[in-house]
N, C-alpha and C. Protein backbone atom coordinates (compact mmCIF):
# COMPACT_ATOMS: atom_id res chain seq x y z
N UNK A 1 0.83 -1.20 0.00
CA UNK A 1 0.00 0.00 0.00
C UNK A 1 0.87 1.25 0.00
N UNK A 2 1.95 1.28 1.04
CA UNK A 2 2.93 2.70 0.61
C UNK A 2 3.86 2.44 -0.45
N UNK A 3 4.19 1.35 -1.18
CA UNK A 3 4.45 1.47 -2.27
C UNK A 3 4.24 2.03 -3.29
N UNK A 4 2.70 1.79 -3.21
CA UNK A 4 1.89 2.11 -4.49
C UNK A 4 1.80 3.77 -4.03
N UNK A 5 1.19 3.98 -2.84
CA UNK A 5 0.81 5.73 -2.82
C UNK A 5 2.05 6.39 -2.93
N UNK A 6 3.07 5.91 -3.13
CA UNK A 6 4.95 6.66 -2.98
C UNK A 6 4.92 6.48 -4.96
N UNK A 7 4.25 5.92 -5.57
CA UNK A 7 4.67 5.69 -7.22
C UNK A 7 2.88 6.40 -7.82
N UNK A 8 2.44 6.80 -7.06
CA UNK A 8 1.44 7.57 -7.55
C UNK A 8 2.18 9.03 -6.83
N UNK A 9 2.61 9.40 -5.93
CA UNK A 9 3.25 10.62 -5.58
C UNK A 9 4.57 11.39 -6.35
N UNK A 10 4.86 10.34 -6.95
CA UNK A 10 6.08 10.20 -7.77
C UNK A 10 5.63 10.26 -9.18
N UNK A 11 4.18 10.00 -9.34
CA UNK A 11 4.20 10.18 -10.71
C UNK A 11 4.23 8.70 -11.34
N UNK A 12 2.97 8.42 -12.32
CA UNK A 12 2.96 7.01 -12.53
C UNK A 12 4.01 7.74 -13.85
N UNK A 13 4.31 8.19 -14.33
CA UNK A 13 4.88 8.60 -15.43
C UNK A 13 6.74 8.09 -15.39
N UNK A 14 6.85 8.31 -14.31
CA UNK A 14 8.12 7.51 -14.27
C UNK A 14 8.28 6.08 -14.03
N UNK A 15 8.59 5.79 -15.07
CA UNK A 15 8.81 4.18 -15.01
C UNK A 15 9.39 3.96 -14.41
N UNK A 16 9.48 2.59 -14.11
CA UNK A 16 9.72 1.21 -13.47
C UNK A 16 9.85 1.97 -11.82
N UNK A 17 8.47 2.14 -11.29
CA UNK A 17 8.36 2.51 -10.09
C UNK A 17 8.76 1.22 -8.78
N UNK A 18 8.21 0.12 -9.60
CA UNK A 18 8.58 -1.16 -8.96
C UNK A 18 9.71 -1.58 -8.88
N UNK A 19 10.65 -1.22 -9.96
CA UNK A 19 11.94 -1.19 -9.25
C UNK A 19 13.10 0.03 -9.25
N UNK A 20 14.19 -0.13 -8.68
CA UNK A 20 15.40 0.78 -8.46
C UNK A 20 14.90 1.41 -7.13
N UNK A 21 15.78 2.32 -6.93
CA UNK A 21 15.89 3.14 -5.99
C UNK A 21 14.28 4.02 -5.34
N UNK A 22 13.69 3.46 -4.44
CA UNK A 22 12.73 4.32 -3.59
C UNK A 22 13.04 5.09 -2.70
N UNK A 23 13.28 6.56 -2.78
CA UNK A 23 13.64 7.15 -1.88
C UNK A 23 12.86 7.40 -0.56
N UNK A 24 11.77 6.90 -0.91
CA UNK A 24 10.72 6.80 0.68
C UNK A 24 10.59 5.47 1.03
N UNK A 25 11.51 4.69 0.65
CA UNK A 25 11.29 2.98 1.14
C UNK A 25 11.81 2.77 2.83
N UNK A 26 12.90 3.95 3.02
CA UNK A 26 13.20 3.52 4.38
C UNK A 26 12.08 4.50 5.06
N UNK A 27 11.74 5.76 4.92
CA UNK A 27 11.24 6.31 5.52
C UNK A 27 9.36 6.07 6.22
N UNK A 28 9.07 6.95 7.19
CA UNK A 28 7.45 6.88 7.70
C UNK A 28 7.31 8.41 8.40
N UNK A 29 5.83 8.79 7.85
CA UNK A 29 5.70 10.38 8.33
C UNK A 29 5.74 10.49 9.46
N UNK A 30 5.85 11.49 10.26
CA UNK A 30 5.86 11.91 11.40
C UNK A 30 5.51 13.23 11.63
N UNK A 31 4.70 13.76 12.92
CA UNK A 31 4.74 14.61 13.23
C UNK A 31 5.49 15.51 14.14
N UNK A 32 6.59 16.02 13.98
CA UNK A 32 7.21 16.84 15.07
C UNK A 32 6.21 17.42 16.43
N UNK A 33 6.55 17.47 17.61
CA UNK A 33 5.92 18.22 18.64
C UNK A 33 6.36 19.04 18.18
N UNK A 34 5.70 20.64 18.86
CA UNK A 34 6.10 22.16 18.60
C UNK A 34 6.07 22.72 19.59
N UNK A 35 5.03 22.03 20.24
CA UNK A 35 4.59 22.99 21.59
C UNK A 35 4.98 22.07 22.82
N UNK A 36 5.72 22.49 23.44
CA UNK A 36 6.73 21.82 24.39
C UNK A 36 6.80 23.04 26.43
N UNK A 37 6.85 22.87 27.22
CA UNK A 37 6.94 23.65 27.93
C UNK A 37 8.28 23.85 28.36
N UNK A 38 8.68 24.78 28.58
CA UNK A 38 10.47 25.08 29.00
C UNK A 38 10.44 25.19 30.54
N UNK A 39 11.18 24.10 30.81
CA UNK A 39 12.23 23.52 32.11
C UNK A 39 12.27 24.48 32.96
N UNK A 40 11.96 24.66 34.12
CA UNK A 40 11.90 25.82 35.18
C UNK A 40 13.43 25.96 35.65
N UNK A 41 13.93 26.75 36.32
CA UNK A 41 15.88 26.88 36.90
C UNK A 41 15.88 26.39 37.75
N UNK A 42 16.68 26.15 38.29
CA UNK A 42 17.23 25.21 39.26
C UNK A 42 17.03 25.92 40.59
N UNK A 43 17.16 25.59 41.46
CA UNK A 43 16.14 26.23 42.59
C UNK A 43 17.15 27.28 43.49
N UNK A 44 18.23 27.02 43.37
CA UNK A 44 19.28 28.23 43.80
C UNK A 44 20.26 28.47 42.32
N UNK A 45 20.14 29.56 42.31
CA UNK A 45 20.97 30.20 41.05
C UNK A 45 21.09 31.49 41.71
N UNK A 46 22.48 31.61 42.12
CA UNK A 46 22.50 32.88 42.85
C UNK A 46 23.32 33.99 41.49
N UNK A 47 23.35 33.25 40.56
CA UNK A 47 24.28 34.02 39.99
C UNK A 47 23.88 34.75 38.78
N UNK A 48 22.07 34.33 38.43
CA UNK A 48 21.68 35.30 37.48
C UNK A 48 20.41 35.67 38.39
N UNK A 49 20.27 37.13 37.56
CA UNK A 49 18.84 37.78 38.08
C UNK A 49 17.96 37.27 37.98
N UNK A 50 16.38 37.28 38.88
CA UNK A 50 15.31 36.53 38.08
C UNK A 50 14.54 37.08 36.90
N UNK A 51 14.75 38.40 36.96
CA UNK A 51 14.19 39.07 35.59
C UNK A 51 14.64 38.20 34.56
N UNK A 52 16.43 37.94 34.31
CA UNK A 52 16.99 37.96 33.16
C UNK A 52 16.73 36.54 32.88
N UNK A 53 16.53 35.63 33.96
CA UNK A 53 16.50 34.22 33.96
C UNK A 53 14.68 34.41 33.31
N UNK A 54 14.00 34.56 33.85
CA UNK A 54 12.55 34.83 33.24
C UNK A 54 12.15 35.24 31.43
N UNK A 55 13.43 36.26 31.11
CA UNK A 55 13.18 36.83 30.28
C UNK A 55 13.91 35.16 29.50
N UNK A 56 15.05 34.83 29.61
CA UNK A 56 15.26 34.05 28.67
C UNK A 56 14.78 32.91 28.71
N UNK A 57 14.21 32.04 29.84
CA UNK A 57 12.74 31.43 29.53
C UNK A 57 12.12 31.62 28.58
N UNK A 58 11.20 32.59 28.56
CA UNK A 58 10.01 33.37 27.64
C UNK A 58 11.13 33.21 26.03
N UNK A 59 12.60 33.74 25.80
CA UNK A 59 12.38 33.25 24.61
C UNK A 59 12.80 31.94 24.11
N UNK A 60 13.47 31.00 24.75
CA UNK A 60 13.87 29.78 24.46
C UNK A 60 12.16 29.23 24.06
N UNK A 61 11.18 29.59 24.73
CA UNK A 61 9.86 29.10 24.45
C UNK A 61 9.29 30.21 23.56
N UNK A 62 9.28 30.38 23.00
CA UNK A 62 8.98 31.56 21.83
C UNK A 62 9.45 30.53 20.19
N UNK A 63 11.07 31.22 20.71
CA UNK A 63 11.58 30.39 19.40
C UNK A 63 12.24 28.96 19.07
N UNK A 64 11.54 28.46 20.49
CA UNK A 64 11.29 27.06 19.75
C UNK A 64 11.48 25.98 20.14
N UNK A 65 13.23 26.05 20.76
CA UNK A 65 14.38 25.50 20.96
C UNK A 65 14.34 24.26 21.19
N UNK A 66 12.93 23.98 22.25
CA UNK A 66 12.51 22.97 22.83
C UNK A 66 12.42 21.62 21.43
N UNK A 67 11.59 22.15 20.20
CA UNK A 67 11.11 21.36 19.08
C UNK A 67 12.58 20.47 18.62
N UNK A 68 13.43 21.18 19.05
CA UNK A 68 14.79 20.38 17.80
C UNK A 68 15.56 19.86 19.36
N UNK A 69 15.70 20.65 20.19
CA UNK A 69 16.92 19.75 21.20
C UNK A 69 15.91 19.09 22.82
N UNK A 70 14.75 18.67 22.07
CA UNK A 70 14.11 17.71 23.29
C UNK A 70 14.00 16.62 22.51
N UNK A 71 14.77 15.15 23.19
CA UNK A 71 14.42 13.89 22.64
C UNK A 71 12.70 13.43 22.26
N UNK A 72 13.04 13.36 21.13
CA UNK A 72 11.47 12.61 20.55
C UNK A 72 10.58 13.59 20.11
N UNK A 73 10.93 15.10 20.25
CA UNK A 73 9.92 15.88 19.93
C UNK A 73 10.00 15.93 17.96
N UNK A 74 11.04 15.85 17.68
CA UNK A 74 10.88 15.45 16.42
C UNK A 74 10.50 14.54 15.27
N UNK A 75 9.86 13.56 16.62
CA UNK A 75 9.17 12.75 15.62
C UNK A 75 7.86 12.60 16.30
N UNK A 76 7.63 13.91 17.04
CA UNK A 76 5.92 13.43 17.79
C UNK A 76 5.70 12.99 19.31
N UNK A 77 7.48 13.07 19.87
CA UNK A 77 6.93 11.82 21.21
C UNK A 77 7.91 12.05 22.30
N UNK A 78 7.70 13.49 22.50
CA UNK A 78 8.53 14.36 23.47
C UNK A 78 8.79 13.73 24.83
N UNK A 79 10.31 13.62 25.14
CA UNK A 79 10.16 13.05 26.46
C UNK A 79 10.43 14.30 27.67
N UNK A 80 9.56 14.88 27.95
CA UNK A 80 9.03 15.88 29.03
C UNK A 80 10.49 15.54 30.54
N UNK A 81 11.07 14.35 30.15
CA UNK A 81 12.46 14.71 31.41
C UNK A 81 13.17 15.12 30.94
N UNK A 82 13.21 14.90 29.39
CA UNK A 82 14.60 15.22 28.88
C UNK A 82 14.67 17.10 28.19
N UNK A 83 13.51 17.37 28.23
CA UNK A 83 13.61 19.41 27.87
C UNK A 83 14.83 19.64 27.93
N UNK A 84 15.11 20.01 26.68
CA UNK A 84 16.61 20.72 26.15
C UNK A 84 17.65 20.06 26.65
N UNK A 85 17.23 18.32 26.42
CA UNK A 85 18.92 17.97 26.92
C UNK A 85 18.82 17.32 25.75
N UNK A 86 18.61 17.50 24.70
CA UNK A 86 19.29 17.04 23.20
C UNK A 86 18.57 16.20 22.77
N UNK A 87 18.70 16.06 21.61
CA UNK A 87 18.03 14.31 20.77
C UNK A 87 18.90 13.77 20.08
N UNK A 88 18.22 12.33 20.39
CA UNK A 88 18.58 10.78 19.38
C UNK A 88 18.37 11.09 18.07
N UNK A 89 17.41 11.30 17.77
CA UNK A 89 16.60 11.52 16.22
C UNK A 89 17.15 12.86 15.81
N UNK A 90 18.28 13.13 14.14
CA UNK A 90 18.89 14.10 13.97
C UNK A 90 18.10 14.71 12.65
N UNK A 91 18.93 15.57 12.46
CA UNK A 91 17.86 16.10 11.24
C UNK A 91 19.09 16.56 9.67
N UNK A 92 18.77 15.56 9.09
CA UNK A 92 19.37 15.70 7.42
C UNK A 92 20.12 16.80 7.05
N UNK A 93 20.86 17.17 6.79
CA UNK A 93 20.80 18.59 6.47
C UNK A 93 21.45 18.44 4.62
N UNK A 94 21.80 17.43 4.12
CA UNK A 94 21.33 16.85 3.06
C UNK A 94 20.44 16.11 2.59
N UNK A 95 20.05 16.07 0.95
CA UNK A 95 19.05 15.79 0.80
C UNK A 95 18.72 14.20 0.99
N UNK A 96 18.21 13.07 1.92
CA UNK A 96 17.85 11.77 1.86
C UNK A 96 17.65 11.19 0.51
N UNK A 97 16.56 12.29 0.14
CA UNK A 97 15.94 11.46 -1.07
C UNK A 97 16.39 11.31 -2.31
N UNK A 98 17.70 12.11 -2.23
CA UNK A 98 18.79 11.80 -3.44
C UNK A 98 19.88 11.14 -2.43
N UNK A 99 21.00 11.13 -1.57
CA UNK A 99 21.66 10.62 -1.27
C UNK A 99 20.84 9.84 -0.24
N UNK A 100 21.61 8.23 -0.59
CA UNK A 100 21.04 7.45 0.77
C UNK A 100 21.62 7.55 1.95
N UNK A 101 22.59 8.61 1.81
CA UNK A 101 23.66 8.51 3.25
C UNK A 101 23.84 9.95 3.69
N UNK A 102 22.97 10.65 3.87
CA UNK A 102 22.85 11.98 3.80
C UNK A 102 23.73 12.58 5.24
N UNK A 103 24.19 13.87 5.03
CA UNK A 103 24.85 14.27 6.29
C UNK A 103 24.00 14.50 6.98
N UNK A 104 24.02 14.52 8.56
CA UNK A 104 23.18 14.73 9.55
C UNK A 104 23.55 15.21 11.09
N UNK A 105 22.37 16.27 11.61
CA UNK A 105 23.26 16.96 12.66
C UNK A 105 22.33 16.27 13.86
N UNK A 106 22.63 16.28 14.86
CA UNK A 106 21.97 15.75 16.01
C UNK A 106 21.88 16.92 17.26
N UNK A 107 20.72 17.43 16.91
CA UNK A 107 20.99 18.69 18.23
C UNK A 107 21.07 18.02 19.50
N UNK A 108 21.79 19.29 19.65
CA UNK A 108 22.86 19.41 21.27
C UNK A 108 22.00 19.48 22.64
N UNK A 109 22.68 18.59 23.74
CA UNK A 109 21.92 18.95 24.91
C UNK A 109 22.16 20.48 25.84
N UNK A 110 21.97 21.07 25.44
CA UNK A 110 21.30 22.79 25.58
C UNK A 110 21.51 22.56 27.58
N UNK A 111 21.42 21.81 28.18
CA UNK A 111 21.58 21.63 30.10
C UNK A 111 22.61 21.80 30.19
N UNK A 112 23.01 22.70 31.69
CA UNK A 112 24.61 22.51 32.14
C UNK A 112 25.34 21.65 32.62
N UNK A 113 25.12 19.99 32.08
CA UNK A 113 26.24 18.83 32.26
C UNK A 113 27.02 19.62 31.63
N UNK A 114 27.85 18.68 32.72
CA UNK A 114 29.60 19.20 32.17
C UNK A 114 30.04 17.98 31.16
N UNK A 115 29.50 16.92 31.15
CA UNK A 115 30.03 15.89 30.46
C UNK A 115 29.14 15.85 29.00
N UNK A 116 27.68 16.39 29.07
CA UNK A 116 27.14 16.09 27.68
C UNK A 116 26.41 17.30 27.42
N UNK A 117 26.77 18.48 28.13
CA UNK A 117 25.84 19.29 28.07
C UNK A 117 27.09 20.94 27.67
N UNK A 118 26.34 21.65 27.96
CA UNK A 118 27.04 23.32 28.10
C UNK A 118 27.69 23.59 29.26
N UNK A 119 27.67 22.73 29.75
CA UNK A 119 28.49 23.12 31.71
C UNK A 119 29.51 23.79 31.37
N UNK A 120 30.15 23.25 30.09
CA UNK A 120 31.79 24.14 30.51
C UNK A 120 31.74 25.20 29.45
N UNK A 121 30.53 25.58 29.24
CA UNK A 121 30.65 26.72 28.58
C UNK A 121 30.22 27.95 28.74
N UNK A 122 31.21 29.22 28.77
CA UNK A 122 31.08 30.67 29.19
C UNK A 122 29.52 31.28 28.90
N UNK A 123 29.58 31.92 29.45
CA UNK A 123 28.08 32.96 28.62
C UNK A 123 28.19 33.79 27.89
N UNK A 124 29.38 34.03 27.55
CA UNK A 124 29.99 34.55 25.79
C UNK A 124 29.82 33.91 24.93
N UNK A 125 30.52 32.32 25.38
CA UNK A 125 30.49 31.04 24.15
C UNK A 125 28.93 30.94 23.91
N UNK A 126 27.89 31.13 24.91
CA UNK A 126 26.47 30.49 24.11
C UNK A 126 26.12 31.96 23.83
N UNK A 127 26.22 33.02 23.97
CA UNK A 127 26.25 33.84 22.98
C UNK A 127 26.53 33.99 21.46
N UNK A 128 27.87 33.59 21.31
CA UNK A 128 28.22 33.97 20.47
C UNK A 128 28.01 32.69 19.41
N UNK A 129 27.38 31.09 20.08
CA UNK A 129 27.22 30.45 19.35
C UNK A 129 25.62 30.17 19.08
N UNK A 130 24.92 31.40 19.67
CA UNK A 130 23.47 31.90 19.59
C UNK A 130 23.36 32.82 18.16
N UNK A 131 24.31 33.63 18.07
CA UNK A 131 24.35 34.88 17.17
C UNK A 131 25.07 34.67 16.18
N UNK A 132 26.13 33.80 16.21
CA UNK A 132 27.04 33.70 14.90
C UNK A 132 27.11 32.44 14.63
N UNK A 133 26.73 31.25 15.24
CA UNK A 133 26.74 29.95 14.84
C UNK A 133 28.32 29.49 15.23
N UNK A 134 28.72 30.18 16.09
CA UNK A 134 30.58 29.70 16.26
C UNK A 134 30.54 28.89 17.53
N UNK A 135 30.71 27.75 17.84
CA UNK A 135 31.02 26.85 18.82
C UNK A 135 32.15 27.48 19.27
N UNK A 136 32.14 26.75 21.28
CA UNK A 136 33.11 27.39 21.75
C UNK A 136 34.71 26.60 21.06
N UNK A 137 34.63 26.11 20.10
CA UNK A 137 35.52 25.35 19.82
C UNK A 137 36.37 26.49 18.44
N UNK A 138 35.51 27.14 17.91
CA UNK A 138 35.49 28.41 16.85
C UNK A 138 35.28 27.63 15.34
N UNK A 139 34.24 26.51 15.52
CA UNK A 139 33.86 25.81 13.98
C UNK A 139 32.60 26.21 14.38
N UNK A 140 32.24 26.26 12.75
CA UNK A 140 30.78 27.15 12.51
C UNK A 140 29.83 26.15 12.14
N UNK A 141 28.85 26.27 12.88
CA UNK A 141 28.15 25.20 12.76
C UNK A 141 27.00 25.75 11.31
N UNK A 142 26.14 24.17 11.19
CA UNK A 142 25.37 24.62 9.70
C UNK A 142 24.61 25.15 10.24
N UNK A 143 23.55 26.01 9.49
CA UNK A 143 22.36 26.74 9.68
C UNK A 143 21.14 25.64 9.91
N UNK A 144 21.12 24.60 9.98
CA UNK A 144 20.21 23.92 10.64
C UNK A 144 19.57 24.44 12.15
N UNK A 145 20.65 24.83 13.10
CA UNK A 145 20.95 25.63 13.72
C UNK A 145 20.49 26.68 13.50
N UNK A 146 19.59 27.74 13.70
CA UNK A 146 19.33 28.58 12.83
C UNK A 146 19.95 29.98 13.36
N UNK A 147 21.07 29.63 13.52
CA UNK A 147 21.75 31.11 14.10
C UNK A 147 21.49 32.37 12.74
N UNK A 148 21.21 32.64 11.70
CA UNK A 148 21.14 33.58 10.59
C UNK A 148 20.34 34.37 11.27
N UNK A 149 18.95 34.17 11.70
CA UNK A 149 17.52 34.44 12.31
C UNK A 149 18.05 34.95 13.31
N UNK A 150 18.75 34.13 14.13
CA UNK A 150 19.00 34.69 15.89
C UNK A 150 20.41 35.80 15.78
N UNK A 151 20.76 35.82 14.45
CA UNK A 151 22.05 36.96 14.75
C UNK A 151 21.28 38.39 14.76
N UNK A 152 20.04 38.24 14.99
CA UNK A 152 19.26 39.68 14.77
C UNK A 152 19.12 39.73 16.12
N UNK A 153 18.71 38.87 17.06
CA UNK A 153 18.42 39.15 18.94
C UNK A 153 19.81 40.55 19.19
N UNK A 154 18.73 40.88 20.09
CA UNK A 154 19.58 42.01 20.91
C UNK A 154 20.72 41.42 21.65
N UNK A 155 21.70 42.08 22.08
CA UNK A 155 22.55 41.25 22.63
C UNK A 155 21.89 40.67 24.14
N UNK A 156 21.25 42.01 24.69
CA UNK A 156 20.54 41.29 26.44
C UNK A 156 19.56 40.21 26.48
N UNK A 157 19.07 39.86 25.13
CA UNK A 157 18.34 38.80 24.73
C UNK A 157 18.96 37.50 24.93
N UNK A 158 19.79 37.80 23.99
CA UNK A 158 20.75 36.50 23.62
C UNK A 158 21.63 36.20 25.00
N UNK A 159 22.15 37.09 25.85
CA UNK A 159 22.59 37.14 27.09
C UNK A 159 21.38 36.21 28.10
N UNK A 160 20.27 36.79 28.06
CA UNK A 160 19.42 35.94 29.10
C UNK A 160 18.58 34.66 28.65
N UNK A 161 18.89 34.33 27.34
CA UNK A 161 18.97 33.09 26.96
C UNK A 161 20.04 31.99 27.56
N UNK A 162 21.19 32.68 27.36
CA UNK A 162 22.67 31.85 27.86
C UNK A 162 22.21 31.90 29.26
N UNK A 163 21.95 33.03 30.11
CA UNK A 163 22.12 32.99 31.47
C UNK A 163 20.28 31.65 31.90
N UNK A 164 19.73 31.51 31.13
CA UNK A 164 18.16 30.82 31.85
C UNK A 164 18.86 29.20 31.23
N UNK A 165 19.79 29.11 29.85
CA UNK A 165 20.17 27.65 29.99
C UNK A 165 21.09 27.13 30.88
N UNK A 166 22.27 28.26 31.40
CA UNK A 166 23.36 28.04 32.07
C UNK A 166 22.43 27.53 33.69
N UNK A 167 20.96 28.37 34.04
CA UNK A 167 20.46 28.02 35.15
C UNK A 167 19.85 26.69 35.03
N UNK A 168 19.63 26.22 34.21
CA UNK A 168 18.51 24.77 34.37
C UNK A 168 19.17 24.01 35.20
N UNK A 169 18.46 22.68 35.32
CA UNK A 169 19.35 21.67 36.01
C UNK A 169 20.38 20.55 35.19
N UNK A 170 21.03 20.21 35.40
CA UNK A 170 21.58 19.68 34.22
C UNK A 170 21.00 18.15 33.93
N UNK A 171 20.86 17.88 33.06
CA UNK A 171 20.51 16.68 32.59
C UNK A 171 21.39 15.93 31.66
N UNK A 172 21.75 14.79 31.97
CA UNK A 172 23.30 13.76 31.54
C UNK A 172 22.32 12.86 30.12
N UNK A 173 22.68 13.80 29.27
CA UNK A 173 22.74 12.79 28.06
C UNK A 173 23.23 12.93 26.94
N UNK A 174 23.96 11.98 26.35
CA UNK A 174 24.88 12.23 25.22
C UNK A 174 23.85 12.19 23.93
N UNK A 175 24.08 12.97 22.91
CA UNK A 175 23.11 12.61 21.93
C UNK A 175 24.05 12.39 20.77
N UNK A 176 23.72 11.65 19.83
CA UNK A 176 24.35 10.69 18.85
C UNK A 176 25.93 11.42 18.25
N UNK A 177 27.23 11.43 17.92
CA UNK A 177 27.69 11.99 17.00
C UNK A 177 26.92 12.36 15.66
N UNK A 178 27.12 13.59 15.26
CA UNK A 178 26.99 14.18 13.81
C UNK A 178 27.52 13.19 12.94
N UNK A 179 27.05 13.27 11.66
CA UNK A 179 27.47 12.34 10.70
C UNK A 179 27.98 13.07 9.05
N UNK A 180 28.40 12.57 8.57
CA UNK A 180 29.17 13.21 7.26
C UNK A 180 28.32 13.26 6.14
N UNK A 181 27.88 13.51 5.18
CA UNK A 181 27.46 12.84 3.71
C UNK A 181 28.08 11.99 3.40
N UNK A 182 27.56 10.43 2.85
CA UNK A 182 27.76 9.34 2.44
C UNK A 182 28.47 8.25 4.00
N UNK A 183 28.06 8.63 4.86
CA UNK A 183 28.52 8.21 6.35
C UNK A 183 27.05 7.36 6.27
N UNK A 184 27.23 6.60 7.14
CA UNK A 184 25.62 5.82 7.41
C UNK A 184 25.68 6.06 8.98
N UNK A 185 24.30 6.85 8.95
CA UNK A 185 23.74 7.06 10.50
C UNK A 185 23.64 5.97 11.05
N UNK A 186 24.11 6.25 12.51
CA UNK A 186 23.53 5.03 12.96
C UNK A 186 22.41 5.14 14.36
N UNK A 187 21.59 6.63 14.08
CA UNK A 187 20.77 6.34 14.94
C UNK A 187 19.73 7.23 13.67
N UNK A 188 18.29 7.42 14.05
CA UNK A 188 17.28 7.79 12.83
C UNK A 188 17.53 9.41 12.95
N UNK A 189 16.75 10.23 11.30
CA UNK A 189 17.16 11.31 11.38
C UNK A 189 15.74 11.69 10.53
N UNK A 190 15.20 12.95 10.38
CA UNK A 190 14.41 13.62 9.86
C UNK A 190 14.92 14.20 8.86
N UNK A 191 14.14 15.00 8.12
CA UNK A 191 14.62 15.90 6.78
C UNK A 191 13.16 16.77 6.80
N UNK A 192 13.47 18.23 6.90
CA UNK A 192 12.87 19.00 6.55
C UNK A 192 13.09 19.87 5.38
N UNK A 193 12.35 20.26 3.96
CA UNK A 193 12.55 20.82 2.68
C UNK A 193 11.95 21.25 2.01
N UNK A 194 11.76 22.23 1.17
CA UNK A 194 11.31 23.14 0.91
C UNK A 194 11.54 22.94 -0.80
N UNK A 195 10.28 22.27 -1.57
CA UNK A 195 10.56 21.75 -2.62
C UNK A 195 9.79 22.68 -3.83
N UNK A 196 10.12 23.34 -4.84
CA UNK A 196 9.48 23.76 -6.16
C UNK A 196 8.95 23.01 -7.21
N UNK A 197 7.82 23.11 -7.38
CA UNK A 197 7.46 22.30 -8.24
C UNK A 197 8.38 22.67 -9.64
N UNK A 198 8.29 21.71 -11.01
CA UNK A 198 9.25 21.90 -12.26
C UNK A 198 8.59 22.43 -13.46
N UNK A 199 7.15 22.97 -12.84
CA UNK A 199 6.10 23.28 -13.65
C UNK A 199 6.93 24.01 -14.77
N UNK A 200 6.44 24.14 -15.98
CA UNK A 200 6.70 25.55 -17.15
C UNK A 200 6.29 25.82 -17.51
């Protein structure tokens, strides 16, 4: 049955749908969660304000953050302990349906573990890897990431973002290594794309 509706989507016009390459043979739809609630601070944080900790609450839940670095929210099945400590399930950032081995990023656990998380990182570094996409390492990450969008936040924005993740509690989880083009994942990944039809 998804055979057939994947060679009617495809166009009975292209032959031999029954055989070669199906680029939706491994895949199954899913719905991303969107709406997620953001992780309250940790119950002593003497070291940011509560305004600023409040304010960057309000935008980590605004723009999004929760949808791409909470396990399972990307495929529908949010795990509510894990809020912003990263996901299993990565997201394509090449195309699947032409390469079978597409590169893929696995967002980051966003909590202050020191071992899988931001613990050891300044509130410059998630600044500046809020606004310019530069890890504290100084490699630029892809725009999957959507730092382009966020290099517009004010800087006290982007400041009480860093200061409300640096407050959470930390949560210990490693999420998959990134993968290359023509690398084979070895945990599942999404693809989101933005396709034109070839009309003339």
């Amino acid at each position: 049955m998804l055979r057939t509706a994947v060679c009617v989507a495809l166009l009975l016009a292209a032959s031999g749908c029954t055989t070669g390459y199906n680029p939706l043979e491994d895949y199954e739809q899913k719905n991303p969660a969107t709406d997620l609630p953001t992780p309250a601070s940790a119950a002593i944080t003497p070291n940011f304000a509560p305004a600023v900790i409040s304010r960057g609450r309000y935008l980590v839940g605004l723009l999004g953050c929760g949808s791409c670095h909470t396990n399972g929210a990307l495929v529908g099945a949010a795990d509510l302990e894990q809020l912003l400590a990263g996901s299993d399930t990565g997201i394509a950032w090449t195309n699947p349906l032409v390469d079978r081995n597409p590169g893929v990023v696995y967002p980051a656990n966003l909590t202050p573990d020191i071992e899988t998380g931001i613990g050891s990182w300044s509130l410059e570094e998630i600044v500046a890897m809020i606004r310019s996409g530069v890890d504290k390492h100084a490699g630029q990450t892809l725009p999957i990431m959507p730092w382009p969008s966020y290099a517009h936040l004010e800087a006290d924005d982007a400041l009480a973002i860093a200061s409300y993740l640096k407050s959470l509690p930390p949560v210990k989880h490693q999420v998959p290594d990134n993968v290359r083009p023509g690398q084979r994942a070895r945990a599942p990944f999404i693809h989101f794309g933005v396709y034109q039809s070839k009309t003339r």
